[in-house]
N, C-alpha and C. Protein backbone atom coordinates (compact mmCIF):
# COMPACT_ATOMS: atom_id res chain seq x y z
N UNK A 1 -19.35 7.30 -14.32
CA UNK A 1 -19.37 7.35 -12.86
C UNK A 1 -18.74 6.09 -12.28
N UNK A 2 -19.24 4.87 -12.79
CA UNK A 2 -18.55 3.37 -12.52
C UNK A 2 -17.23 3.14 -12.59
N UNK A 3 -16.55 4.26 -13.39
CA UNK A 3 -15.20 4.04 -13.73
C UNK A 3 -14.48 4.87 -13.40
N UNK A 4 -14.81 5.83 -12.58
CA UNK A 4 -14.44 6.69 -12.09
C UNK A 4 -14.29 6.02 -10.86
N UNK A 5 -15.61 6.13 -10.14
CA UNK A 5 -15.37 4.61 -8.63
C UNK A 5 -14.24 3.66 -8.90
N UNK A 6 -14.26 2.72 -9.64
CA UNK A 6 -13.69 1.61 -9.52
C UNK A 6 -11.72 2.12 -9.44
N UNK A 7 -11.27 3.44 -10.71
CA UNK A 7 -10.36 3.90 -10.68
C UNK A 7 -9.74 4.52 -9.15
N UNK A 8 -10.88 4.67 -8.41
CA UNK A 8 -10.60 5.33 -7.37
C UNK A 8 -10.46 4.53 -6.45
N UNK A 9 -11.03 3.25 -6.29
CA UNK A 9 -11.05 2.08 -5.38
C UNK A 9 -9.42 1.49 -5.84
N UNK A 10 -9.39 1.26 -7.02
CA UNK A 10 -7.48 0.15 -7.36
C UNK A 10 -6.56 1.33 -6.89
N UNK A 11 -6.64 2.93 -6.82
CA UNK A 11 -5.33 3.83 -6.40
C UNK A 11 -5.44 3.44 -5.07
N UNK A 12 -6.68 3.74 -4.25
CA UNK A 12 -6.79 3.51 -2.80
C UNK A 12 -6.19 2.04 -2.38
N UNK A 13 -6.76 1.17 -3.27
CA UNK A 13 -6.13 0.09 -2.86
C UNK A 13 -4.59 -0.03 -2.86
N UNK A 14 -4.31 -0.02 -4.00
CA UNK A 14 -2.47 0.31 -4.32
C UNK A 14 -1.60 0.68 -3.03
N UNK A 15 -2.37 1.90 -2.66
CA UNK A 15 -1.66 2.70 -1.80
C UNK A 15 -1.59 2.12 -0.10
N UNK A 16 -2.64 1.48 0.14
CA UNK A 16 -3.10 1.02 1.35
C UNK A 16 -1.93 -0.24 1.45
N UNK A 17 -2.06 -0.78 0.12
CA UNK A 17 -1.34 -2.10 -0.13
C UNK A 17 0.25 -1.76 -0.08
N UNK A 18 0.82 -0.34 -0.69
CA UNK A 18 2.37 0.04 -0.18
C UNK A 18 2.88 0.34 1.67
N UNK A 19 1.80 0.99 1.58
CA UNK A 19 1.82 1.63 3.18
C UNK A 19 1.80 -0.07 4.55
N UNK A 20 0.97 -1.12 3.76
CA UNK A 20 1.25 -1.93 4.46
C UNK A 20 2.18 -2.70 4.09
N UNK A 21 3.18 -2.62 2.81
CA UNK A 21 4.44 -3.67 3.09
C UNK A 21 5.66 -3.08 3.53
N UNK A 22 5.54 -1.32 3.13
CA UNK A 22 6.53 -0.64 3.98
C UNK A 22 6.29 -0.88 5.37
N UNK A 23 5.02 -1.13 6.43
CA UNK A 23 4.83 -1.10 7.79
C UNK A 23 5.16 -2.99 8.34
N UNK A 24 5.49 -3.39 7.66
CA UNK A 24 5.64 -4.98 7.30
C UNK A 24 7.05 -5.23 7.91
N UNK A 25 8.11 -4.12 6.58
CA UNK A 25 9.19 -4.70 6.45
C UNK A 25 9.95 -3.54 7.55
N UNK A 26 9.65 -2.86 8.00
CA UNK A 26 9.59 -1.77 9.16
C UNK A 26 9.79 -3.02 10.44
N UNK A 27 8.88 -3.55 10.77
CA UNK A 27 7.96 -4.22 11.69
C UNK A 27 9.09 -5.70 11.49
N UNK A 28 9.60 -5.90 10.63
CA UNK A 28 10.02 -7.63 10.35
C UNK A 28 11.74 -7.05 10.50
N UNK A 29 12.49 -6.05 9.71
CA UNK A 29 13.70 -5.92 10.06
C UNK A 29 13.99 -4.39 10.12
N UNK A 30 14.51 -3.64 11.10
CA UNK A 30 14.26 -2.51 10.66
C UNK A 30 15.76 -2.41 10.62
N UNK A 31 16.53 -3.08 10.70
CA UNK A 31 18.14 -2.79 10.74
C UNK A 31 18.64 -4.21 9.31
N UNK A 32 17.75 -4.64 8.98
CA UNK A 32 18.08 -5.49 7.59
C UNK A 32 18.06 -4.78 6.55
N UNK A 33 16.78 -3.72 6.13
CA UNK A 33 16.87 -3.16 4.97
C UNK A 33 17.20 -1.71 5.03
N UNK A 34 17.53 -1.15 5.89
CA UNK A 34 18.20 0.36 5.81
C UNK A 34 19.50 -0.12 6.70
């Protein structure tokens, strides 16, 4: 069950953690990297 949680907490995290450097680099240049 513990490892099941914890597996589920590092994807959530991961993902939270992409979604905020894509909203970052969105937010910092949006005509630098596309």
């Amino acid at each position: 069950m513990m490892d099941i949680c914890m597996i589920g907490i590092i994807i959530v995290s991961c993902e939270l953690m992409k979604l905020l450097i894509d909203w970052c680099e969105s937010q910092v240049g949006p005509g630098e990297r596309k």
